[in-house]
C-alpha atoms as a PDB file:
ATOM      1  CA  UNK A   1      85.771  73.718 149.119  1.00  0.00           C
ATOM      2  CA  UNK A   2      86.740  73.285 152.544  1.00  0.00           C
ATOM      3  CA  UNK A   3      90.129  71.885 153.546  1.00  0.00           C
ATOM      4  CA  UNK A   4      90.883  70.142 156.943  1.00  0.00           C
ATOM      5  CA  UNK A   5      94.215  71.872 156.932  1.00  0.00           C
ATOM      6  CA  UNK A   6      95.680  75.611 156.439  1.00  0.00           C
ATOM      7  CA  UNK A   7      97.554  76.357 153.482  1.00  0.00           C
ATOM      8  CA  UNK A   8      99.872  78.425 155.928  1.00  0.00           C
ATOM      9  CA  UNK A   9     100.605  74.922 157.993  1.00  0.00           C
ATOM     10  CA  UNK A  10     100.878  73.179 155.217  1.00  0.00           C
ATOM     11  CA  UNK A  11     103.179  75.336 153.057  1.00  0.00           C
ATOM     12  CA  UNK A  12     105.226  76.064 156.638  1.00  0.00           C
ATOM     13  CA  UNK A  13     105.611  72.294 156.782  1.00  0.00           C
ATOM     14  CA  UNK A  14     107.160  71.910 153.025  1.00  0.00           C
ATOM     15  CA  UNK A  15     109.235  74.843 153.708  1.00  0.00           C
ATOM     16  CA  UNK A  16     110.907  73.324 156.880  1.00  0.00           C
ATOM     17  CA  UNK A  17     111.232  69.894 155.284  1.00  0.00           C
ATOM     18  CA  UNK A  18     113.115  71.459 152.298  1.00  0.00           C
ATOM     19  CA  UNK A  19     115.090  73.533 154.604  1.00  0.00           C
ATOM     20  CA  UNK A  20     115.857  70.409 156.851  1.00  0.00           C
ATOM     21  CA  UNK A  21     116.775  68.175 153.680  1.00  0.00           C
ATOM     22  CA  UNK A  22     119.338  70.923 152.224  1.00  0.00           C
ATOM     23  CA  UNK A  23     121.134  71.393 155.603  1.00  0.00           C
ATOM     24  CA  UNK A  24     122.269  68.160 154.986  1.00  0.00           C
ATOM     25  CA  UNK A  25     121.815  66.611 158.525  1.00  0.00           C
ATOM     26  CA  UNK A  26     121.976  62.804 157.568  1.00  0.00           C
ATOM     27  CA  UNK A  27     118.050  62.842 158.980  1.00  0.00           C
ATOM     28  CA  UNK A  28     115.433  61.227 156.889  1.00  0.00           C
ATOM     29  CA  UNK A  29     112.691  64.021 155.904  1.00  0.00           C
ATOM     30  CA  UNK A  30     108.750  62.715 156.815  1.00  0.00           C
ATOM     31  CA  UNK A  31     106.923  61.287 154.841  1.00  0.00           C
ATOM     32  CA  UNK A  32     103.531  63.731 154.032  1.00  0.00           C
ATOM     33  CA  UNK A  33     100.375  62.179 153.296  1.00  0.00           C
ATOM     34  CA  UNK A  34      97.775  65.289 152.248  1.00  0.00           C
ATOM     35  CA  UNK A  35      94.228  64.283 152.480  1.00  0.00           C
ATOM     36  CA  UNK A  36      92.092  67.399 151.401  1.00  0.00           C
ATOM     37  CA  UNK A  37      88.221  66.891 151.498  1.00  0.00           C
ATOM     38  CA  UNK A  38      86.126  69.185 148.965  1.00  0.00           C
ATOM     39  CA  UNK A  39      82.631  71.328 150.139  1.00  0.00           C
ATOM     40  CA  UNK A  40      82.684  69.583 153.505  1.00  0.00           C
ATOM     41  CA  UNK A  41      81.227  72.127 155.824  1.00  0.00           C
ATOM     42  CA  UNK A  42      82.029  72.555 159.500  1.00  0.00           C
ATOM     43  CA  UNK A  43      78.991  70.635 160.788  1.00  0.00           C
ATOM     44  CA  UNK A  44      79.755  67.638 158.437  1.00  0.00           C
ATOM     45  CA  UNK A  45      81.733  65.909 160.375  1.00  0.00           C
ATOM     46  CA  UNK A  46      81.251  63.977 164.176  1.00  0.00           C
ATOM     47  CA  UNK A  47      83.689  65.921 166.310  1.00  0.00           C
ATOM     48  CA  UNK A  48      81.315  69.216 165.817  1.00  0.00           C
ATOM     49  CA  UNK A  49      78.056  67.373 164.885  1.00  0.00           C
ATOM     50  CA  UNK A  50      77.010  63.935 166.203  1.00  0.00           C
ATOM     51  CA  UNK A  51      74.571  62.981 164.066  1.00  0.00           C
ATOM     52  CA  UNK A  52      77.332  62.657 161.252  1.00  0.00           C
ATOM     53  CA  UNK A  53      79.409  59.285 161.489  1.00  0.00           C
ATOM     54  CA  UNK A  54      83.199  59.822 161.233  1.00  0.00           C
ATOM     55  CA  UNK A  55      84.221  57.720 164.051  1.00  0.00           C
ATOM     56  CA  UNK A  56      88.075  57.312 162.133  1.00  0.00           C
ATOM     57  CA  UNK A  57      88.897  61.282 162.198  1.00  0.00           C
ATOM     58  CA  UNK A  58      87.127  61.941 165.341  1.00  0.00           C
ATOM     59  CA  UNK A  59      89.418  59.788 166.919  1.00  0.00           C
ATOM     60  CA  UNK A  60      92.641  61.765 164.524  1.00  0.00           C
ATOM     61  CA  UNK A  61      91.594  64.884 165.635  1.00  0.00           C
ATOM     62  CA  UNK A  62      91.388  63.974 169.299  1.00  0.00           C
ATOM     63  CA  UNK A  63      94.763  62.425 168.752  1.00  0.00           C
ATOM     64  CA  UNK A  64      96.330  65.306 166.668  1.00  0.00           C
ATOM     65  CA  UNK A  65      95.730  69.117 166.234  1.00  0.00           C
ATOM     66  CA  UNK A  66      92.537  70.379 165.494  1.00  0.00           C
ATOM     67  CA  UNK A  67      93.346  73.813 163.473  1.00  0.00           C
ATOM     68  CA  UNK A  68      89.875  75.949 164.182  1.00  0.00           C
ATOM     69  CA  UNK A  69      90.709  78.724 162.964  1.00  0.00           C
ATOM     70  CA  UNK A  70      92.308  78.232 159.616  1.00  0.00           C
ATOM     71  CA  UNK A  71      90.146  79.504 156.440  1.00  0.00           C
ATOM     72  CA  UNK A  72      90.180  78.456 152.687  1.00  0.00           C
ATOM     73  CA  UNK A  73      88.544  79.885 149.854  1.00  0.00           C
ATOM     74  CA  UNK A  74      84.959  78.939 149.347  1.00  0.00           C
ATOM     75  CA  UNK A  75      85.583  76.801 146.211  1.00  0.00           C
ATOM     76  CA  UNK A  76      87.460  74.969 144.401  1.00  0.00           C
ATOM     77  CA  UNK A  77      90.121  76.090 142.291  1.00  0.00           C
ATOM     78  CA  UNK A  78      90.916  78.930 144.355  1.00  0.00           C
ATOM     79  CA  UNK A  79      91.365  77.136 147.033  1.00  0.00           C
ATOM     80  CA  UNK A  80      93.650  74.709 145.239  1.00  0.00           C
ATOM     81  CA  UNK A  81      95.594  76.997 143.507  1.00  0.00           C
ATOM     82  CA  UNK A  82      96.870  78.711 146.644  1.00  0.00           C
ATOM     83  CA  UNK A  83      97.309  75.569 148.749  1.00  0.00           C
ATOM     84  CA  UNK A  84      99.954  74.265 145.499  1.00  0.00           C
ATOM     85  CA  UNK A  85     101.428  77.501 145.605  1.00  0.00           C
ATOM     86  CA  UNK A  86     101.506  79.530 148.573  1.00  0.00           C
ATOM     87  CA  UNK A  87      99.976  82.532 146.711  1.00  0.00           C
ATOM     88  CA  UNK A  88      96.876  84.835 147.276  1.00  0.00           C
ATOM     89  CA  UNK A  89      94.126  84.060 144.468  1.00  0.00           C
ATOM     90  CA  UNK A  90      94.926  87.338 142.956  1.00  0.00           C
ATOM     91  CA  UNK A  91      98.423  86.697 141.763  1.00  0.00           C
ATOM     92  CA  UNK A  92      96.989  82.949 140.275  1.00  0.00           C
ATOM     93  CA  UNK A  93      94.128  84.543 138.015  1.00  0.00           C
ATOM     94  CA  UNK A  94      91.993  82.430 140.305  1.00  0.00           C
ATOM     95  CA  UNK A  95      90.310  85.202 142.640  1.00  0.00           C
ATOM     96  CA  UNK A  96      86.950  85.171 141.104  1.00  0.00           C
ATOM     97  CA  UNK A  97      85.330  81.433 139.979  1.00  0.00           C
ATOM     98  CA  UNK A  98      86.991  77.827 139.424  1.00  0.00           C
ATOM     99  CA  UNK A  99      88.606  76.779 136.560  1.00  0.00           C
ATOM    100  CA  UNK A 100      86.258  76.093 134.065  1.00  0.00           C
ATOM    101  CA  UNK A 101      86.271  72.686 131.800  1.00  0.00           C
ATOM    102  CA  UNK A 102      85.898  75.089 128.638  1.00  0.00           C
ATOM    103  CA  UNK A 103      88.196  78.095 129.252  1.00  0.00           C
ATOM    104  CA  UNK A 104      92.062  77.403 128.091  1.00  0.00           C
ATOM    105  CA  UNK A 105      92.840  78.863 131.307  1.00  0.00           C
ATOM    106  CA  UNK A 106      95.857  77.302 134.268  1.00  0.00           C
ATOM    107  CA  UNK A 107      97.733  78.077 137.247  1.00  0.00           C
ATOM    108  CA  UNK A 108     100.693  80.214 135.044  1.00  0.00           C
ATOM    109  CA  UNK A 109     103.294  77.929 134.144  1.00  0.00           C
ATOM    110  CA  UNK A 110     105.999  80.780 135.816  1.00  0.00           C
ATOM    111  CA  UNK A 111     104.129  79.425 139.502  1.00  0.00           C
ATOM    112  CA  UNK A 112     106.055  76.757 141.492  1.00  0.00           C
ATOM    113  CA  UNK A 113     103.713  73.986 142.799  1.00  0.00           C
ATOM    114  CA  UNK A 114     104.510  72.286 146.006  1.00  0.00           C
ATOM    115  CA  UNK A 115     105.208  68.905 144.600  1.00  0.00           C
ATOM    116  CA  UNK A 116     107.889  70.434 142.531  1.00  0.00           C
ATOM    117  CA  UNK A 117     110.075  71.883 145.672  1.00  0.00           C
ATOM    118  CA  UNK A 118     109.594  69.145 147.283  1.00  0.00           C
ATOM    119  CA  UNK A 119     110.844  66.911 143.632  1.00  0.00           C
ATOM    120  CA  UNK A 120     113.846  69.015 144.635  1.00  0.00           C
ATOM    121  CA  UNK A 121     114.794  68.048 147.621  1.00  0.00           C
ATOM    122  CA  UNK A 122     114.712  64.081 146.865  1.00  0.00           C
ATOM    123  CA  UNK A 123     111.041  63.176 147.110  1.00  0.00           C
ATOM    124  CA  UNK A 124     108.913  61.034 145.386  1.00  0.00           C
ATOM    125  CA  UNK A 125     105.339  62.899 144.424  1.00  0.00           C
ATOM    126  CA  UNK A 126     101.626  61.429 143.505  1.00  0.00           C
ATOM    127  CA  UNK A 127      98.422  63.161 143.177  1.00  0.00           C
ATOM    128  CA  UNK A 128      95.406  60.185 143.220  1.00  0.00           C
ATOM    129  CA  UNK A 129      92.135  62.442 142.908  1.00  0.00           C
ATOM    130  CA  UNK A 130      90.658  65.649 141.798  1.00  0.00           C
ATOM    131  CA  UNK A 131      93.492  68.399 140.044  1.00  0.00           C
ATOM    132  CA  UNK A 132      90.886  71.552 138.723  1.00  0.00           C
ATOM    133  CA  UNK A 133      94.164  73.774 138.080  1.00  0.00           C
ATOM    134  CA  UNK A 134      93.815  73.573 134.373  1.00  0.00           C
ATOM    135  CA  UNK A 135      94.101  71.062 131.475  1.00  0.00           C
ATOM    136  CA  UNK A 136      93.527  72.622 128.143  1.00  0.00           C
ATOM    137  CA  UNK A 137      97.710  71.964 127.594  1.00  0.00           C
ATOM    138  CA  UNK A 138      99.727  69.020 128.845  1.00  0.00           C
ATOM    139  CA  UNK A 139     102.071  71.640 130.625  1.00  0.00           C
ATOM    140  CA  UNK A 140      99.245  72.356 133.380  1.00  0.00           C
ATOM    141  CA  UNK A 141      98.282  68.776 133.990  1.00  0.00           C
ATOM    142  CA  UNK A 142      99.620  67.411 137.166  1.00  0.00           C
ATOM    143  CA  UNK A 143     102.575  64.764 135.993  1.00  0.00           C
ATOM    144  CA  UNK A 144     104.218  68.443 134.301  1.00  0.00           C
ATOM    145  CA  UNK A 145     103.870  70.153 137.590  1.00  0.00           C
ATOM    146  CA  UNK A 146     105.877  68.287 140.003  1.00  0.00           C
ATOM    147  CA  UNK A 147     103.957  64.693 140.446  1.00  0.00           C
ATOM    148  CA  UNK A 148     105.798  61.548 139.133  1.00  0.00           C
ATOM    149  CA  UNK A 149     102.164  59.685 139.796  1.00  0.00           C
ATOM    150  CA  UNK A 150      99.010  60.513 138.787  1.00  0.00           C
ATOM    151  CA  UNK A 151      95.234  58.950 139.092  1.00  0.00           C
ATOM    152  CA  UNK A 152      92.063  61.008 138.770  1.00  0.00           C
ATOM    153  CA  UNK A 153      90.188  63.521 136.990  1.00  0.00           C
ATOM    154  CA  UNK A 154      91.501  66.920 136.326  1.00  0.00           C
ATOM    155  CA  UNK A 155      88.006  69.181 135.917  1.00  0.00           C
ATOM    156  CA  UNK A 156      85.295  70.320 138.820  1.00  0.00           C
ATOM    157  CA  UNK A 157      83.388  67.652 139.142  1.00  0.00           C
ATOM    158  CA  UNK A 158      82.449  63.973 137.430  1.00  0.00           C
ATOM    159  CA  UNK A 159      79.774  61.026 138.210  1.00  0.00           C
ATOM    160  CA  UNK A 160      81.203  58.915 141.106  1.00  0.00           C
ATOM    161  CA  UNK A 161      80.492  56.072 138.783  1.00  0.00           C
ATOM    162  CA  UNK A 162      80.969  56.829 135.068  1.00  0.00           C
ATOM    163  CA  UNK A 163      84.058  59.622 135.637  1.00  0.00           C
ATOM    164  CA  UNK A 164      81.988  62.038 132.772  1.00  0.00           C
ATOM    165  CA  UNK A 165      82.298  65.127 133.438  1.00  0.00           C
ATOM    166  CA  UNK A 166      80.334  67.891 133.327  1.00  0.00           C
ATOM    167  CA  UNK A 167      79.963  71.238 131.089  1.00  0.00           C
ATOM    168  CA  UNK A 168      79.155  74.266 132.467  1.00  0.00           C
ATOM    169  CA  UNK A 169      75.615  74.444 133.775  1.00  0.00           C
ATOM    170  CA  UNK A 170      75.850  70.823 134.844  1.00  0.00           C
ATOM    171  CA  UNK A 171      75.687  69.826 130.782  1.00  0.00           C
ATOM    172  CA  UNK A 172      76.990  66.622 130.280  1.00  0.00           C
ATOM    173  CA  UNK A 173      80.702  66.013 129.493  1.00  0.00           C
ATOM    174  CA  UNK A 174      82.962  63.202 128.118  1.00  0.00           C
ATOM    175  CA  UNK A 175      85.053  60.846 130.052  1.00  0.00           C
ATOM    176  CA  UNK A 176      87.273  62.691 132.498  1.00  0.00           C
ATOM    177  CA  UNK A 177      89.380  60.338 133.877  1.00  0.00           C
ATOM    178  CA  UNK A 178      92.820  59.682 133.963  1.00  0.00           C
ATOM    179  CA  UNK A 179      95.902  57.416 134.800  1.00  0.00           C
ATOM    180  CA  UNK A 180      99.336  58.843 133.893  1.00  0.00           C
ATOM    181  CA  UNK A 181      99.726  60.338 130.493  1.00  0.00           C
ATOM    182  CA  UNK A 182      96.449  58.423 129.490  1.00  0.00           C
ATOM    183  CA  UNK A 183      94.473  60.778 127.389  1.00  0.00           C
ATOM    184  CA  UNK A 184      91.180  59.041 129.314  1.00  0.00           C
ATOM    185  CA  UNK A 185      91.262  56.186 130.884  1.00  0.00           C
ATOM    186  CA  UNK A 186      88.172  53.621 130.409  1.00  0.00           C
ATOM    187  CA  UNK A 187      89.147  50.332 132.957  1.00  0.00           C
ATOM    188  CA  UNK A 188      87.789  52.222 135.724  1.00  0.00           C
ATOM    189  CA  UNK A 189      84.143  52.866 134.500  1.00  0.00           C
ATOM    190  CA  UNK A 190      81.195  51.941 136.690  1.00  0.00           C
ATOM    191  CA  UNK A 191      83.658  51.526 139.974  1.00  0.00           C
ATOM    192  CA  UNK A 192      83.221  54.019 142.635  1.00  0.00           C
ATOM    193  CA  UNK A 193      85.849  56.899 142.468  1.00  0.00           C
ATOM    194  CA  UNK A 194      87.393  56.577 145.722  1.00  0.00           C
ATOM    195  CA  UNK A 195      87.112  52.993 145.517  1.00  0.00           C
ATOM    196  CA  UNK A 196      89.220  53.320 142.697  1.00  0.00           C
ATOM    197  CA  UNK A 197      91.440  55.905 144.353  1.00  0.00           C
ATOM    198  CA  UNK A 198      92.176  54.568 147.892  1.00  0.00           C
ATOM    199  CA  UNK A 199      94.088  50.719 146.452  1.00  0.00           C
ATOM    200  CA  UNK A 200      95.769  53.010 144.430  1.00  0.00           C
ATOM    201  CA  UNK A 201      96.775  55.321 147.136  1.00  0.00           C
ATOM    202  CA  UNK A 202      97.560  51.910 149.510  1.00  0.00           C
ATOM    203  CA  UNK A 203     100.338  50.634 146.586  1.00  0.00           C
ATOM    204  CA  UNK A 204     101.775  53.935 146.784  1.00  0.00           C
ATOM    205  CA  UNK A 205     102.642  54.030 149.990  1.00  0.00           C
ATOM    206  CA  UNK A 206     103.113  50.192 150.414  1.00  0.00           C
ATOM    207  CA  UNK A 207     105.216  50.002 147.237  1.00  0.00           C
ATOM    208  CA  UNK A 208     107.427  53.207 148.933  1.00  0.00           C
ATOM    209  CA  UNK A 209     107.991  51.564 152.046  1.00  0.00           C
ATOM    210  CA  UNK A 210     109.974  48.635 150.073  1.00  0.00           C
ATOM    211  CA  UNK A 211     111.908  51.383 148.351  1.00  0.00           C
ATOM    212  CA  UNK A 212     115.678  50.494 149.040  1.00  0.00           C
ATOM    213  CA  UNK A 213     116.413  54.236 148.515  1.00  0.00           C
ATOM    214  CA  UNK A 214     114.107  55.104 151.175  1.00  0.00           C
ATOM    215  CA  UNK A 215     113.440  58.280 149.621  1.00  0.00           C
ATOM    216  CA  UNK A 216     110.731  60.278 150.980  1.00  0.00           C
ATOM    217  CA  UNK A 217     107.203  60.474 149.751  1.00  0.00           C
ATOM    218  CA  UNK A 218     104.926  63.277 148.864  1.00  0.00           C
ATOM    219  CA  UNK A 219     101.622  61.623 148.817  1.00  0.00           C
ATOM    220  CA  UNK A 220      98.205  64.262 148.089  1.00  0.00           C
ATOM    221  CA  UNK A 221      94.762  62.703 148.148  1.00  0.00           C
ATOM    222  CA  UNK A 222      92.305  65.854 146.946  1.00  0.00           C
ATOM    223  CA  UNK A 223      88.853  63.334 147.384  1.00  0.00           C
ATOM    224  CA  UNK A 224      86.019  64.719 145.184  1.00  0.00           C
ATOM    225  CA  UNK A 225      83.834  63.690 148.275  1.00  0.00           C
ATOM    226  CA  UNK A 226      81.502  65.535 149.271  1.00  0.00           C
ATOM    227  CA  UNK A 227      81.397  67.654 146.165  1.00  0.00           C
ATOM    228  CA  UNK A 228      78.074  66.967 144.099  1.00  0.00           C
ATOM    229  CA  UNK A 229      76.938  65.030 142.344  1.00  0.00           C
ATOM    230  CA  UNK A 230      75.162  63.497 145.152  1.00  0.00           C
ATOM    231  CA  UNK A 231      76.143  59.760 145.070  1.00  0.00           C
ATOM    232  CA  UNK A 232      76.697  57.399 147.672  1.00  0.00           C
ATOM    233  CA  UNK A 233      77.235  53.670 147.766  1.00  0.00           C
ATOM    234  CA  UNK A 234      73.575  51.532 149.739  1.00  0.00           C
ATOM    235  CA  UNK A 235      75.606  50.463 152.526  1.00  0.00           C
ATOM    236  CA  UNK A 236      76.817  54.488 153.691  1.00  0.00           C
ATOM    237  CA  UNK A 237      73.097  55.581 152.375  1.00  0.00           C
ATOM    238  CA  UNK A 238      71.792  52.709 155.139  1.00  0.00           C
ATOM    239  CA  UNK A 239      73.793  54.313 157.988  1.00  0.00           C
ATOM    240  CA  UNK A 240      71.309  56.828 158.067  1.00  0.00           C
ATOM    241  CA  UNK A 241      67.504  54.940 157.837  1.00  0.00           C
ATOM    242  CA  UNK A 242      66.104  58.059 160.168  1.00  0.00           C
ATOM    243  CA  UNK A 243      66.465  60.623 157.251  1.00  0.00           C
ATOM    244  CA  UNK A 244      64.878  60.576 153.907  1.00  0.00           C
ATOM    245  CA  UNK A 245      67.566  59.651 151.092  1.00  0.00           C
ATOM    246  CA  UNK A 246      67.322  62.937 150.076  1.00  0.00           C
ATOM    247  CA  UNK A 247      70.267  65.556 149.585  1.00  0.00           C
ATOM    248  CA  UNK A 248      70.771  65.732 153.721  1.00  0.00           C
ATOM    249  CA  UNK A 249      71.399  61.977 153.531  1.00  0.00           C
ATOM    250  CA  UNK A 250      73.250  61.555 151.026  1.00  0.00           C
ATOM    251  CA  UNK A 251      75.881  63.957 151.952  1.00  0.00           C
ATOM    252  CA  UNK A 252      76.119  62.623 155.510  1.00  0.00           C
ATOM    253  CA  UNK A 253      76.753  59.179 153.828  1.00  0.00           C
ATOM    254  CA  UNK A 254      79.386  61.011 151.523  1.00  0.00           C
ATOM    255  CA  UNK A 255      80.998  62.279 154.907  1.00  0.00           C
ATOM    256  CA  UNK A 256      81.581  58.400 155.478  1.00  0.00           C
ATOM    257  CA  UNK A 257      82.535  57.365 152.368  1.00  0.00           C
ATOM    258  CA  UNK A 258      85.587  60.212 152.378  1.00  0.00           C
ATOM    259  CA  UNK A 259      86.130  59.366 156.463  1.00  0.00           C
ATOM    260  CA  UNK A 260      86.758  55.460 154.991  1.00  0.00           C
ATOM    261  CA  UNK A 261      88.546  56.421 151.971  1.00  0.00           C
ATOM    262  CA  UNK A 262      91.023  58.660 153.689  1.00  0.00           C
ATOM    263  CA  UNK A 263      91.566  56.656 156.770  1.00  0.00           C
ATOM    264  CA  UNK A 264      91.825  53.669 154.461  1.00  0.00           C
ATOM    265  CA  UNK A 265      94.702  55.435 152.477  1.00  0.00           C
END
């Protein structure tokens, strides 16, 4: 898994806004929207290769800071587990695979997550998306580790469509998808996961801004696009009619399903 942003600039960020809150200077802290994209590769996107349509954060990065230098771990839940944490792999019990669906394994419940510090210093947290930092107890599911919201599925990987999961070896799984405390959640069935995800995500934020409190928000978006299974709605699949609809296709079309999703959040 591939992130767009550093875990260093991301946990320097949290440290200065919990810094800034504490010191008490009458400021309001940011707002933080976290958009984190999973297995998309350094050609996958238009700034370094044209052929791929991502006209949205092209036009972000040229606006913003593009961080080109800034690694991640290769997969998942390593990757995830130091990004929530701001620890090496090695202290997690994360250095070696992901997370799998059948281990009783998590992120140790003696680990702060980010969403927790930042539940400290006054804001409000949601996590609409992919968790993979364990589930086999309640404790290491997200609404116990610092989010007050929660939409999504908490293993690897599921069908875009039916939110099954699957075992290891790609075996097929039950229902792995989730809204709150909701043991599984079955409204959401045979909608597209990020079409599911980015209303959501839009209420969130919408639904803050009314907030007479004005308290901050802590919104992350961990998109299971581009991660496998390869599925993609026609109308992204059309965008490219010059290449087969093979694996190369559909990813590219994933690339502008996530580029919509998370410039639509």
């Amino acid at each position: 898994m591939r992130s767009f942003i550093g875990v260093l600039q991301v946990l320097g960020l949290v440290s200065g806004v919990t810094h800034f809150a504490q010191a008490g200077s009458g400021q309001k802290p940011p707002n933080i929207v976290l958009i984190v994209a999973d297995d998309q590769g350094y050609a996958n996107i238009g700034y370094h290769n044209s052929t791929v349509l991502t006209p949205r954060i092209d036009a972000l990065a040229k606006d913003g800071v593009i961080l080109e230098s800034y690694y991640v771990q290769p997969i998942c839940s390593p990757t995830r587990s130091s990004l929530m944490t701001g620890r090496y792999t090695y202290r997690l019990g994360t250095q070696a695979t992901v997370i799998r669906a059948d281990v009783p394994f998590g992120i140790p419940l003696s680990e702060t997550f980010m969403a927790q510090n930042l539940k400290d210093v006054g804001y409000v947290t949601a996590l609409f998306g992919k968790w993979h930092l364990g589930f086999y107890q309640r404790a290491f599911t997200p609404l116990s580790r610092g989010f007050d919201e929660h939409l999504g599925y908490f293993q690897g990987t599921t069908d875009y469509y039916t939110h099954n999961g699957y075992g290891y070896g790609g075996t097929p799984g039950g229902l792995d998808w989730h809204r709150g405390n909701e043991t599984a959640y079955f409204g959401d069935n045979g909608t597209y996961a990020a079409d599911v995800i980015v209303p959501v995500a839009v209420e969130f934020i919408t639904r803050r801004a009314q907030d007479p409190a004005k308290q901050p928000f802590f919104l992350y978006l961990p998109f299971h696009l581009i991660h496998g299974p390869n599925q993609v709605p026609a109308s992204f699949l059309a965008l490219y009619p010059e290449l087969h609809p093979d694996k190369t296709a559909r990813s590219q079309g994933m690339c502008g399903v996530c580029e919509c999703a998370g410039m639509g959040a």
